[in-house]
N, C-alpha and C. Protein backbone atom coordinates (compact mmCIF):
# COMPACT_ATOMS: atom_id res chain seq x y z
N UNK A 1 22.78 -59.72 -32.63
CA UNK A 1 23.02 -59.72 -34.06
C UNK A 1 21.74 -59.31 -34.80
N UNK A 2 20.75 -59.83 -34.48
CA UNK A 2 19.26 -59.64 -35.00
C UNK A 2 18.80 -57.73 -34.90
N UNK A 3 18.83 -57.74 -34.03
CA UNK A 3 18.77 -56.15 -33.81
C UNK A 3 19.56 -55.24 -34.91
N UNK A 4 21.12 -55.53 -35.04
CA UNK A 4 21.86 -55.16 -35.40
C UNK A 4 21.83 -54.78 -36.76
N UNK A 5 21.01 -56.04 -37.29
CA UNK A 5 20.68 -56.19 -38.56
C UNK A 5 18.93 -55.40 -38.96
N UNK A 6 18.41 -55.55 -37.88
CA UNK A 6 16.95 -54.99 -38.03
C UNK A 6 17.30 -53.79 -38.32
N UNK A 7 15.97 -53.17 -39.43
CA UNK A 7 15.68 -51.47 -39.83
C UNK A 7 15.29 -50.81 -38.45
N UNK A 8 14.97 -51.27 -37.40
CA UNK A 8 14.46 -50.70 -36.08
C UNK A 8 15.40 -50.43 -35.64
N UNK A 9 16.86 -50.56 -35.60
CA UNK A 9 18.23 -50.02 -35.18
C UNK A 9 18.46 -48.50 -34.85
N UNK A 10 18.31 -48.51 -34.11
CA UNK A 10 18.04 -47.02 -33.70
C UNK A 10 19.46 -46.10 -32.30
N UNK A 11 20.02 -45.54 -32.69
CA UNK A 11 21.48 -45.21 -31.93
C UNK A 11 20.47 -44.13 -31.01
N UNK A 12 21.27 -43.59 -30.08
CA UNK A 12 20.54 -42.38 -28.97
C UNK A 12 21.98 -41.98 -28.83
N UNK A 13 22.05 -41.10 -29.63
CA UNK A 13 23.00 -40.24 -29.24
C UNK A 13 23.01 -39.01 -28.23
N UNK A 14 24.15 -39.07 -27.10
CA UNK A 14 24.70 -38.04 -26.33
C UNK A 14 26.08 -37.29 -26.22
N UNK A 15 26.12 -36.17 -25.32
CA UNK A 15 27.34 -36.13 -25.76
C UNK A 15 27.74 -36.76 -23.96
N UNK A 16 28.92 -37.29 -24.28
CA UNK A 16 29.95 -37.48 -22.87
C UNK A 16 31.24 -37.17 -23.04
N UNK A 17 31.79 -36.70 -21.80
CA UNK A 17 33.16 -36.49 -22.16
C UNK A 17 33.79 -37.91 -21.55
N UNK A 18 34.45 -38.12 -22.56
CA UNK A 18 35.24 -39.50 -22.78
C UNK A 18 36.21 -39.56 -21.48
N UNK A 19 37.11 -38.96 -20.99
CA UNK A 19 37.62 -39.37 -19.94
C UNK A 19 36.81 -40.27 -18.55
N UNK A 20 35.73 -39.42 -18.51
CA UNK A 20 35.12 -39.75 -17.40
C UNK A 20 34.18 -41.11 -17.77
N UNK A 21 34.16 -41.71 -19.29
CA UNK A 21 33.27 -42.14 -19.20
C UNK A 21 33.96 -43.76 -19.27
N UNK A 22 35.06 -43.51 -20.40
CA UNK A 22 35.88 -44.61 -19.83
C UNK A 22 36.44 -44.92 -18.12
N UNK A 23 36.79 -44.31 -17.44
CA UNK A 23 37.28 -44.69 -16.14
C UNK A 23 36.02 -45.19 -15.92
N UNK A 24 34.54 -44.53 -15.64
CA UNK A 24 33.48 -45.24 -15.37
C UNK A 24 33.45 -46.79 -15.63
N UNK A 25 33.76 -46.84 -17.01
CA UNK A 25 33.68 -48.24 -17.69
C UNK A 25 34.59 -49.09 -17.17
N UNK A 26 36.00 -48.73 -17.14
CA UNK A 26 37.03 -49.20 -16.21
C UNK A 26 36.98 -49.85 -15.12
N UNK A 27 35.99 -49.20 -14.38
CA UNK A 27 35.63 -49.41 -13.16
C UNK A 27 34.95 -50.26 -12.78
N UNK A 28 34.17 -51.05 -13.72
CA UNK A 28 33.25 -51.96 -13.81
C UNK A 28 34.18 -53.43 -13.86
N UNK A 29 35.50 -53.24 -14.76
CA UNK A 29 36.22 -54.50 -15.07
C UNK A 29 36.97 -54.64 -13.94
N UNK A 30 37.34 -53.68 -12.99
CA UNK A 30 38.84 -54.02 -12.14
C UNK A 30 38.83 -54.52 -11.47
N UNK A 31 37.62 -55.47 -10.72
CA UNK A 31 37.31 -56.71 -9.98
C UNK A 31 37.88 -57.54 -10.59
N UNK A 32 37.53 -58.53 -12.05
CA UNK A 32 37.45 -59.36 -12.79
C UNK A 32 39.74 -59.20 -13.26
N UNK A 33 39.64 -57.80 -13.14
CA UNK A 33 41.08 -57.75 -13.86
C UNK A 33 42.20 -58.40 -12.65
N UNK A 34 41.70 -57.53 -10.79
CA UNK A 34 42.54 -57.98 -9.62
C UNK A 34 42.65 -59.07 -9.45
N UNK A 35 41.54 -60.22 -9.51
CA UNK A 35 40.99 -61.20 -9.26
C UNK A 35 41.95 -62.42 -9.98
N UNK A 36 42.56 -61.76 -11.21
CA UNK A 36 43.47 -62.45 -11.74
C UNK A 36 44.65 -62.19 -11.51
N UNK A 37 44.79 -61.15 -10.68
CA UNK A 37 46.41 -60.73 -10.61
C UNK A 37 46.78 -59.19 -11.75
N UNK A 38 46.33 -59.18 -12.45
CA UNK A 38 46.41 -58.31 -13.62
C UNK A 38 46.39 -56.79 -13.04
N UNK A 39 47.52 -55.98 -13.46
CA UNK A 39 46.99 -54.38 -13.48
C UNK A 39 45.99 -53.84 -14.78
N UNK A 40 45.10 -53.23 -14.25
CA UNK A 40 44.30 -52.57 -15.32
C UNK A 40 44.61 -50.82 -15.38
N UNK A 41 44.63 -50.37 -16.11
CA UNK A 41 45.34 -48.59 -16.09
C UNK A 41 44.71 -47.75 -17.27
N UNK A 42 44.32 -46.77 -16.90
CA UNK A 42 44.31 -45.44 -17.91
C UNK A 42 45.03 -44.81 -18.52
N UNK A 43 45.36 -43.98 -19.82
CA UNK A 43 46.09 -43.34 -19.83
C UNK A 43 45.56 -42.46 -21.39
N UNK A 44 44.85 -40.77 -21.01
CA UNK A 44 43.97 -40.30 -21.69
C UNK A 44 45.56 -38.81 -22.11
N UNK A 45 45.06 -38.62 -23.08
CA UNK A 45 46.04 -37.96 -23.62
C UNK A 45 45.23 -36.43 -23.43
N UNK A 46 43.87 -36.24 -23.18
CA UNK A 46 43.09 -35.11 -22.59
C UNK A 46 41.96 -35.46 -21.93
N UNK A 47 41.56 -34.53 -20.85
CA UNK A 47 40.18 -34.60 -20.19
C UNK A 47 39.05 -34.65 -20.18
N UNK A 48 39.17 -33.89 -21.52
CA UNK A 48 37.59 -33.11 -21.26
C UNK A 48 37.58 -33.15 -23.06
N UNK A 49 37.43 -34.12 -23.80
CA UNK A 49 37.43 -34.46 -24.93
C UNK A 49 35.67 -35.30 -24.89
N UNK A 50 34.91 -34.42 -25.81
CA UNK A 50 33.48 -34.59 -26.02
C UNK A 50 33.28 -35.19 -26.77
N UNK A 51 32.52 -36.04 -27.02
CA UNK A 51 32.00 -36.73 -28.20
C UNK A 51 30.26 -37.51 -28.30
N UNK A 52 29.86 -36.97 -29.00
CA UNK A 52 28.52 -37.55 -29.17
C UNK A 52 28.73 -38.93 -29.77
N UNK A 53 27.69 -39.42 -29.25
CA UNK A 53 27.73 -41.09 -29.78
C UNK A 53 26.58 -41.71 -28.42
N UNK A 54 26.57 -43.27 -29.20
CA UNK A 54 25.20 -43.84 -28.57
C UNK A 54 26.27 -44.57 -27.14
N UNK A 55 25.98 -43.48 -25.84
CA UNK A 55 26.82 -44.49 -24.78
C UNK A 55 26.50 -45.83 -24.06
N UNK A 56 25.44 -46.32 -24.30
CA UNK A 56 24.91 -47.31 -24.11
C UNK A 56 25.82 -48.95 -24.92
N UNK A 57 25.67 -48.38 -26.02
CA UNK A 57 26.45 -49.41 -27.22
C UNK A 57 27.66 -49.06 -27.59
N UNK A 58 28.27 -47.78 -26.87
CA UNK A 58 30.00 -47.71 -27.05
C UNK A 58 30.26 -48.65 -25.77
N UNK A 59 29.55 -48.65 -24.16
CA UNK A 59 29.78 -49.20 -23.46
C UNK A 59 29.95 -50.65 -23.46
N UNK A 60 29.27 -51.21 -23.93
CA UNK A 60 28.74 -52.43 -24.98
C UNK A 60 30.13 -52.87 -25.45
N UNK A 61 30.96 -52.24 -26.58
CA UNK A 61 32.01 -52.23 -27.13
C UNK A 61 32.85 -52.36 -26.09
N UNK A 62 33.33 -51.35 -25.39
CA UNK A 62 34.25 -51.12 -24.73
C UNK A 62 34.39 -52.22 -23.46
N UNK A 63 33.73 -52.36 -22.52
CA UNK A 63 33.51 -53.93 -21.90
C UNK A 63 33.54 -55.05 -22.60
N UNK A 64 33.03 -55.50 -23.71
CA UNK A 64 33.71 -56.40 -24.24
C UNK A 64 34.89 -56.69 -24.70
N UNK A 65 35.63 -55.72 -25.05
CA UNK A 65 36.78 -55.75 -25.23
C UNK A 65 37.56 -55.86 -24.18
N UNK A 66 37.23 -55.45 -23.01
CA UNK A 66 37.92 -54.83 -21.96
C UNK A 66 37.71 -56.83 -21.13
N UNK A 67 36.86 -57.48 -21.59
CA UNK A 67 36.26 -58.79 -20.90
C UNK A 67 37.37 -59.27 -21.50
N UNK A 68 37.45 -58.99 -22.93
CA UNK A 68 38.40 -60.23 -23.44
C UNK A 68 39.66 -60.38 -23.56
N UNK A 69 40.01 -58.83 -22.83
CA UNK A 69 41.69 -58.80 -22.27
C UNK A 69 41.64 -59.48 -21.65
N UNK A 70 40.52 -59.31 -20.33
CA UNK A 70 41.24 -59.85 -19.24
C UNK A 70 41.17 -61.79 -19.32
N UNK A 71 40.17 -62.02 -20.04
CA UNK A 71 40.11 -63.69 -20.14
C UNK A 71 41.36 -64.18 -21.16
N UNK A 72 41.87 -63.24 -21.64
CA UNK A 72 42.61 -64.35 -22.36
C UNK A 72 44.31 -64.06 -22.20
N UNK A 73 44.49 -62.76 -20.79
CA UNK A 73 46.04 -62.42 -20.26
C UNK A 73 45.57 -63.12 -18.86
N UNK A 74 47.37 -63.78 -18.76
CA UNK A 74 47.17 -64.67 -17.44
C UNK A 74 48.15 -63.37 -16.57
N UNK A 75 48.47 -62.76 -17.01
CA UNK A 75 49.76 -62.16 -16.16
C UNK A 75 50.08 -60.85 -17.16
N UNK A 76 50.39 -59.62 -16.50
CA UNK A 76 50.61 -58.80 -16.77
C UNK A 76 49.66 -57.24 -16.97
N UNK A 77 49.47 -56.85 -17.99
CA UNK A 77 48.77 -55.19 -17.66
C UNK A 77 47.55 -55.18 -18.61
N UNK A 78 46.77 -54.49 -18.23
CA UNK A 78 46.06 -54.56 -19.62
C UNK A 78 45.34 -52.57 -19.53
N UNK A 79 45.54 -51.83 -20.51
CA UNK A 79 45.36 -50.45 -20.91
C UNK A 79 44.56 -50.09 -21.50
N UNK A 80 43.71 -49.15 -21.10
CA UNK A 80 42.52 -48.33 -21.74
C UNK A 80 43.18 -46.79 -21.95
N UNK A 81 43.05 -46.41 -22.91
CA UNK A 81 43.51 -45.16 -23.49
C UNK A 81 42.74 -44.45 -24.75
N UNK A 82 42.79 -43.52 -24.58
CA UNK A 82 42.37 -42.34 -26.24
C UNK A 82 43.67 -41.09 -26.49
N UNK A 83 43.13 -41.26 -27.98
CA UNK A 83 44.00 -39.91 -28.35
C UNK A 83 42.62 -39.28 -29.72
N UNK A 84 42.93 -37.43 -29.48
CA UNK A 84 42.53 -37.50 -30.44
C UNK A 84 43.10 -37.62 -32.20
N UNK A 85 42.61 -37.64 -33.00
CA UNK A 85 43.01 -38.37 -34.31
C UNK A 85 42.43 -37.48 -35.28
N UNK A 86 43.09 -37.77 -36.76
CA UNK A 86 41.96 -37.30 -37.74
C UNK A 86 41.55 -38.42 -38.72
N UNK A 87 39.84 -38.45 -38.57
CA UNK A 87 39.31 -39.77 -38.53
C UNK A 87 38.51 -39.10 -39.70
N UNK A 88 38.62 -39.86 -41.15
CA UNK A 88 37.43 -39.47 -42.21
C UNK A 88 37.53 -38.32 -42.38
N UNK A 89 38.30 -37.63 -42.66
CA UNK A 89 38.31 -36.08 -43.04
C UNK A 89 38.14 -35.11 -42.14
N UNK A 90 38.08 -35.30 -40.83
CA UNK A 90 37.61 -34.62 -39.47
C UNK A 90 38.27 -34.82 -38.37
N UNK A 91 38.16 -34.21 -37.13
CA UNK A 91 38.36 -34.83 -35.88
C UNK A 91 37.67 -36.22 -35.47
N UNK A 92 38.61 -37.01 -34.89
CA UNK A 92 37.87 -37.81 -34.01
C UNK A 92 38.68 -38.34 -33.36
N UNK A 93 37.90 -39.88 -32.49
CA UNK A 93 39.20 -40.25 -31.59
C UNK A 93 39.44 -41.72 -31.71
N UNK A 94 40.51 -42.48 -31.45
CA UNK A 94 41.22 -43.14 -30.94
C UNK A 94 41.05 -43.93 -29.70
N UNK A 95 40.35 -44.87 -29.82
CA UNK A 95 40.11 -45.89 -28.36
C UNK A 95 41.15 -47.50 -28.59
N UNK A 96 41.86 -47.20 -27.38
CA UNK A 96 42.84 -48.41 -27.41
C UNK A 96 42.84 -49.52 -26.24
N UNK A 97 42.22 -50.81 -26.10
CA UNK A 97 42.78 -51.42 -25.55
C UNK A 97 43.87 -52.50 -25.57
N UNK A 98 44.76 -52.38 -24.86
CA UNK A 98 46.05 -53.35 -24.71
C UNK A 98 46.33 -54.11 -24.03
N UNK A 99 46.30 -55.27 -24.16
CA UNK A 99 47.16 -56.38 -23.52
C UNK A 99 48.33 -56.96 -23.27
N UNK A 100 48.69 -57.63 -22.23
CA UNK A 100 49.79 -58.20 -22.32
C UNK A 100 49.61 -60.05 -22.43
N UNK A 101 48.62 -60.25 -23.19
CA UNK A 101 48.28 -61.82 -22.93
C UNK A 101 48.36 -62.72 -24.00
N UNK A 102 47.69 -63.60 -24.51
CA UNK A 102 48.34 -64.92 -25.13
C UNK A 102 48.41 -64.52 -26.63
N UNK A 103 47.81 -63.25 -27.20
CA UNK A 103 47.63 -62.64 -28.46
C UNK A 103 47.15 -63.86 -29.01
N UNK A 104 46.62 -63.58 -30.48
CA UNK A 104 46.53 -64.43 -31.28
C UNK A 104 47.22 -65.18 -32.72
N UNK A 105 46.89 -66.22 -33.13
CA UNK A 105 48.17 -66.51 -34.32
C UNK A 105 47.19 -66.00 -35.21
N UNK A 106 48.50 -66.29 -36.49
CA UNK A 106 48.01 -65.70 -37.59
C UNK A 106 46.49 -66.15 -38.35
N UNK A 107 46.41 -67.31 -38.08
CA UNK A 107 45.62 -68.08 -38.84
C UNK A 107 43.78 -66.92 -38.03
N UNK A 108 43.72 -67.08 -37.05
CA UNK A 108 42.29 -66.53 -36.35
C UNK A 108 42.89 -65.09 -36.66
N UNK A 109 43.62 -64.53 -36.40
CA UNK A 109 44.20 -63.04 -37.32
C UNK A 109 43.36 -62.80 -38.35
N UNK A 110 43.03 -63.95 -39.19
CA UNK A 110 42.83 -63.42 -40.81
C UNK A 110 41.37 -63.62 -40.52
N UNK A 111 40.45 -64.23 -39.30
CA UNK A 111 38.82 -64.71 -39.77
C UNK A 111 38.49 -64.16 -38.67
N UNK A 112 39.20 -63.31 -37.61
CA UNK A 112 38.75 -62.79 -36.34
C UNK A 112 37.69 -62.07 -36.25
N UNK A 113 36.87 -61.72 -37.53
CA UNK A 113 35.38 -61.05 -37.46
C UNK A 113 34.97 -61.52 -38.16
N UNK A 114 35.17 -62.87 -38.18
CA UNK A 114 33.62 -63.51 -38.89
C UNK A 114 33.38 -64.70 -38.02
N UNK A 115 32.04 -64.27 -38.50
CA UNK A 115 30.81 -65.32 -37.25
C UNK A 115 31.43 -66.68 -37.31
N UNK A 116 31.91 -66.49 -36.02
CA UNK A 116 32.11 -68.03 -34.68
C UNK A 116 33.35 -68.38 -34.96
N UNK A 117 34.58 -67.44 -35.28
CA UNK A 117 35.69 -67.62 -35.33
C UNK A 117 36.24 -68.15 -34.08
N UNK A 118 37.13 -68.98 -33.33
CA UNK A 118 37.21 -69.42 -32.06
C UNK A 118 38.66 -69.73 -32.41
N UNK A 119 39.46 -69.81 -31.25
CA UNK A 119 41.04 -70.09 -31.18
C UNK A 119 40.98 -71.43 -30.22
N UNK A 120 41.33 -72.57 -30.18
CA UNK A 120 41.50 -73.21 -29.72
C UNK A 120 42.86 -73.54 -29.14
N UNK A 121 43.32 -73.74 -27.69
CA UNK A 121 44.53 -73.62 -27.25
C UNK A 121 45.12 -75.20 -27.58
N UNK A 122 45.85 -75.06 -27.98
CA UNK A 122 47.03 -76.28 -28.57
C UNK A 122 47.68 -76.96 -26.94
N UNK A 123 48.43 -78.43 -28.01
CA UNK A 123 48.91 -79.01 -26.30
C UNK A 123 48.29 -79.59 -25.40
N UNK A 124 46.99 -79.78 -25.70
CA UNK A 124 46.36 -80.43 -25.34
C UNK A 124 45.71 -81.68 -25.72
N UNK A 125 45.20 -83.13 -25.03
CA UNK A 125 44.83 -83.35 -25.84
C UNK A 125 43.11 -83.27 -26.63
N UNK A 126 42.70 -83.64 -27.70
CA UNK A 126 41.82 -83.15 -28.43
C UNK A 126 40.54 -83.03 -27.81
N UNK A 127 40.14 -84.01 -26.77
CA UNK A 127 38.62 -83.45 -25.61
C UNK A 127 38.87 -82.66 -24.26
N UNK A 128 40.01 -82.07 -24.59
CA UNK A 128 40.33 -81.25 -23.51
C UNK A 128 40.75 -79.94 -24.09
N UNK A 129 40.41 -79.85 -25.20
CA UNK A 129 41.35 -78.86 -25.75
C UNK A 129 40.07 -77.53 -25.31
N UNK A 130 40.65 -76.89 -25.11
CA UNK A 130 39.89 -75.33 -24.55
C UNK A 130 39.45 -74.11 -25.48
N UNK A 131 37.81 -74.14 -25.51
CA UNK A 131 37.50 -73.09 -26.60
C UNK A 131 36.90 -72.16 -25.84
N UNK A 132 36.67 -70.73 -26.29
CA UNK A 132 35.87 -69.79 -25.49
C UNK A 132 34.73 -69.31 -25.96
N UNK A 133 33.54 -68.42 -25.72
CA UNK A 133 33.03 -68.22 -26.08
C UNK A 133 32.21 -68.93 -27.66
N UNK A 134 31.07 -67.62 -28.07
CA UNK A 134 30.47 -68.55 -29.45
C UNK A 134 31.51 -68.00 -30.37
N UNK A 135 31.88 -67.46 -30.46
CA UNK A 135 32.80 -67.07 -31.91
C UNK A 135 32.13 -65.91 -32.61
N UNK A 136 31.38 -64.73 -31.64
CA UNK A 136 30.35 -63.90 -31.67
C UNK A 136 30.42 -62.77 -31.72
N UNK A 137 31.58 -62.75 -30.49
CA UNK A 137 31.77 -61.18 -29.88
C UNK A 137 32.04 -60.08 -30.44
N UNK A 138 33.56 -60.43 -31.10
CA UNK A 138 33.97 -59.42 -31.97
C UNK A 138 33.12 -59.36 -32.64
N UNK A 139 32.38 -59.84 -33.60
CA UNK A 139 31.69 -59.94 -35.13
C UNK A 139 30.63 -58.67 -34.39
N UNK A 140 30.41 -58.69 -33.11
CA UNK A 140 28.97 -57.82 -32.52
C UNK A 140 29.83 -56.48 -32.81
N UNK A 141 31.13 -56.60 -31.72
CA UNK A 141 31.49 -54.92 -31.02
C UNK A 141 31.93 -54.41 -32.65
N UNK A 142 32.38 -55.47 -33.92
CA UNK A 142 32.94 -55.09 -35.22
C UNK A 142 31.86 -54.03 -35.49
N UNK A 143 30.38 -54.54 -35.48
CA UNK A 143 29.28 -54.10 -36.09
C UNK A 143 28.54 -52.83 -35.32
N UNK A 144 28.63 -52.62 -33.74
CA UNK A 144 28.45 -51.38 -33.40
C UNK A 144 29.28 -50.49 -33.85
N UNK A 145 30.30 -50.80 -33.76
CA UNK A 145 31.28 -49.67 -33.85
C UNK A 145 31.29 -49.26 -35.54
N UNK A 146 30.71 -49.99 -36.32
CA UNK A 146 30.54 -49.50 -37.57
C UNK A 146 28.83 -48.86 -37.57
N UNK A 147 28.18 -49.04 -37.01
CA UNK A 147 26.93 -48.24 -36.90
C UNK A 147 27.05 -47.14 -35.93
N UNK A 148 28.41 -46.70 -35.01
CA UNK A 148 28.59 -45.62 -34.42
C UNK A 148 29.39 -44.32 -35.35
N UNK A 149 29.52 -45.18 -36.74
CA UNK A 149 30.32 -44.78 -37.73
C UNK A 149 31.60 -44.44 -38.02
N UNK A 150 32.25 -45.44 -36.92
CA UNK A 150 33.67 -46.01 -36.86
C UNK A 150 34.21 -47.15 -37.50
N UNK A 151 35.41 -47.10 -37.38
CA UNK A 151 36.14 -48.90 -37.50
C UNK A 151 36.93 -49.24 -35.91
N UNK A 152 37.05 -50.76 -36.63
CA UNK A 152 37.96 -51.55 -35.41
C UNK A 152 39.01 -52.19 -36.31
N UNK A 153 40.05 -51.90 -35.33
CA UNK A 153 41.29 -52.41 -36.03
C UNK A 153 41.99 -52.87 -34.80
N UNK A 154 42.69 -54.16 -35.05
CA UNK A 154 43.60 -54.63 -34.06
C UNK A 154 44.89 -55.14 -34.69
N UNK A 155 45.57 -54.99 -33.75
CA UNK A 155 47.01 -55.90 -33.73
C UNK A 155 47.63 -56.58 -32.82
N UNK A 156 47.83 -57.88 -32.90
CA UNK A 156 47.93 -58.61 -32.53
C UNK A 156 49.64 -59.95 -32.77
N UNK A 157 50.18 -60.21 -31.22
CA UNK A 157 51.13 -61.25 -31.77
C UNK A 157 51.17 -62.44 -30.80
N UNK A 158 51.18 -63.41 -31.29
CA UNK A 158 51.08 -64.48 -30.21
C UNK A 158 51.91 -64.64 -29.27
N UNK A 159 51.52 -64.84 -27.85
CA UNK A 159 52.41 -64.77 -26.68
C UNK A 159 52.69 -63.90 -26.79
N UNK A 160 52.45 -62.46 -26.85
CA UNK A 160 52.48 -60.98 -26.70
C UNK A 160 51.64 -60.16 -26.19
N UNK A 161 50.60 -60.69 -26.89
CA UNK A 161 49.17 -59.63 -26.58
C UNK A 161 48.47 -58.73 -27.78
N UNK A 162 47.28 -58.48 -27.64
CA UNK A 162 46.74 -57.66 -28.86
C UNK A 162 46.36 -56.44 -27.80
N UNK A 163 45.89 -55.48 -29.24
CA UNK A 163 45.53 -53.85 -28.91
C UNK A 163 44.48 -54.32 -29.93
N UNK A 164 43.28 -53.57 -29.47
CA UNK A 164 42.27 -53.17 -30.48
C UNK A 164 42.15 -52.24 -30.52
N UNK A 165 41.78 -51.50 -31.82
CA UNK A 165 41.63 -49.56 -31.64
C UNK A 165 39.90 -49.53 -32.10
N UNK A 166 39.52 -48.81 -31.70
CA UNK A 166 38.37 -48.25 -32.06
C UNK A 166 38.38 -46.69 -32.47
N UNK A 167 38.44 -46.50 -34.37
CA UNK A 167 38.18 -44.75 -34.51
C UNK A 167 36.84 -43.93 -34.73
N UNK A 168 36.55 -43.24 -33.89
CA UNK A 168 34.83 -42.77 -34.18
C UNK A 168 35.22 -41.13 -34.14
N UNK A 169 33.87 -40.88 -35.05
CA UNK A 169 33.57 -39.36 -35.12
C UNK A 169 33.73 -38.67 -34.20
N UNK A 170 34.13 -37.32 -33.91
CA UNK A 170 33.32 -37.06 -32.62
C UNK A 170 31.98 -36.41 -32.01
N UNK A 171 31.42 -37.16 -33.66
CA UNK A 171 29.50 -36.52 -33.65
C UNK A 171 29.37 -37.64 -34.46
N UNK A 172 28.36 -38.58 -34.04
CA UNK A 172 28.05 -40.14 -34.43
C UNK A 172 26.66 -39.36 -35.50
N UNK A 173 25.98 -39.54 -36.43
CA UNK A 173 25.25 -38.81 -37.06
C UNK A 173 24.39 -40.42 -37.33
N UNK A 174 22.89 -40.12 -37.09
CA UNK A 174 21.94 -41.55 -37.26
C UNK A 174 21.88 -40.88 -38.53
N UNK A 175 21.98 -42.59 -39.03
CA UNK A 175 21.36 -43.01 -40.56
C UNK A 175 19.84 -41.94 -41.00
C-alpha cells in the first residue's frame, strides 16, 4: 500500500504477448487449483495480442485474483480468459477471471474495495466463525490496475461465483 501511494511509484513497462503470459501465470496456480479438486482453464479469444504494461505488477494482479478463486471455490472450474475491447477511446483488453465458488453477498458487494473489507462465513458459531485474509487484497490489485491505467470490475452472486474483469490499455503510458 505504502509504495503504492509513494511519488517513487515507478511502472517498467514491456511489451508481452498476453497469451503466453497468462498461461505462464496459470501455471503457477494449478498446483493450489488440483490440490483442491478444481479445474483451472484458458480460454484466449487471440494469440499473439501485445500489450505494453508493467509485467511484474499485472502478475501481481492476476495471481491474486487467480489465489482468491481458488480459496474461496470448494468445487468446480475456475477461468482465465481475454478479449480484445474498446477501452477509453482505443483498443485494449479484457482480463477475466471466473469462478464457480461461494460468490459474495450483497452487503461486502458494496465495500469490496475498501480497506479490510472481510466476509465472514455464517452458521457458525461466533468464535468459530471463519475470516480470511486482512481485508487488503483487492483494495491492492484495485490500485495497480488503476496505476496500469485500467479498471476492475466484478460480478458477483452468492453460491454462484464471481468474475473479475480487468480493462487496460494496450500501451500502459507512466505518469
Amino acid at each position: 500500500m505504502a509504495e503504492l501511494e509513494s511519488s517513487n511509484f515507478e511502472l517498467r513497462i514491456e511489451p508481452i504477448e498476453l497469451a503466453k503470459f497468462l498461461n505462464e501465470t496459470k501455471s503457477l496456480m494449478t498446483t493450489p487449483a488440483l490440490e483442491k479438486g478444481l479445474e483451472l482453464h484458458a480460454q484466449f479469444t487471440s494469440n499473439n495480442l501485445l500489450v505494453q504494461t508493467d509485467r511484474i505488477r499485472l502478475q501481481h494482479v492476476i495471481l491474486s485474483l487467480l489465489s482468491n478463486a481458488i480459496k474461496f471455490t470448494d468445487k468446480g472450474r475456475i477461468l482465465i480468459g481475454y478479449k480484445a475491447i474498446y477501452f477509453k477511446h482505443s483498443l485494449g483488453v479484457e482480463i477475466v477471471i471466473q469462478d464457480t465458488g461461494r460468490g459474495m453477498s450483497e452487503e461486502l458487494q458494496r465495500h469490496v474495495f475498501k480497506e479490510f473489507a472481510r466476509e465472514e462465513v455464517q452458521n457458525q458459531p461466533d468464535d468459530e466463525r471463519e475470516t480470511s485474509g486482512t481485508g487488503l487484497g483487492l483494495v491492492i490489485v484495485k490500485r495497480i490496475v488503476e496505476k496500469l491505467g485500467g479498471e476492475l470490475s466484478f460480478e458477483s452472486r452468492q453460491n454462484e461465483g464471481s468474475a473479475f474483469y480487468i480493462r487496460l490499455p494496450l500501451r500502459t503510458r507512466p505518469n
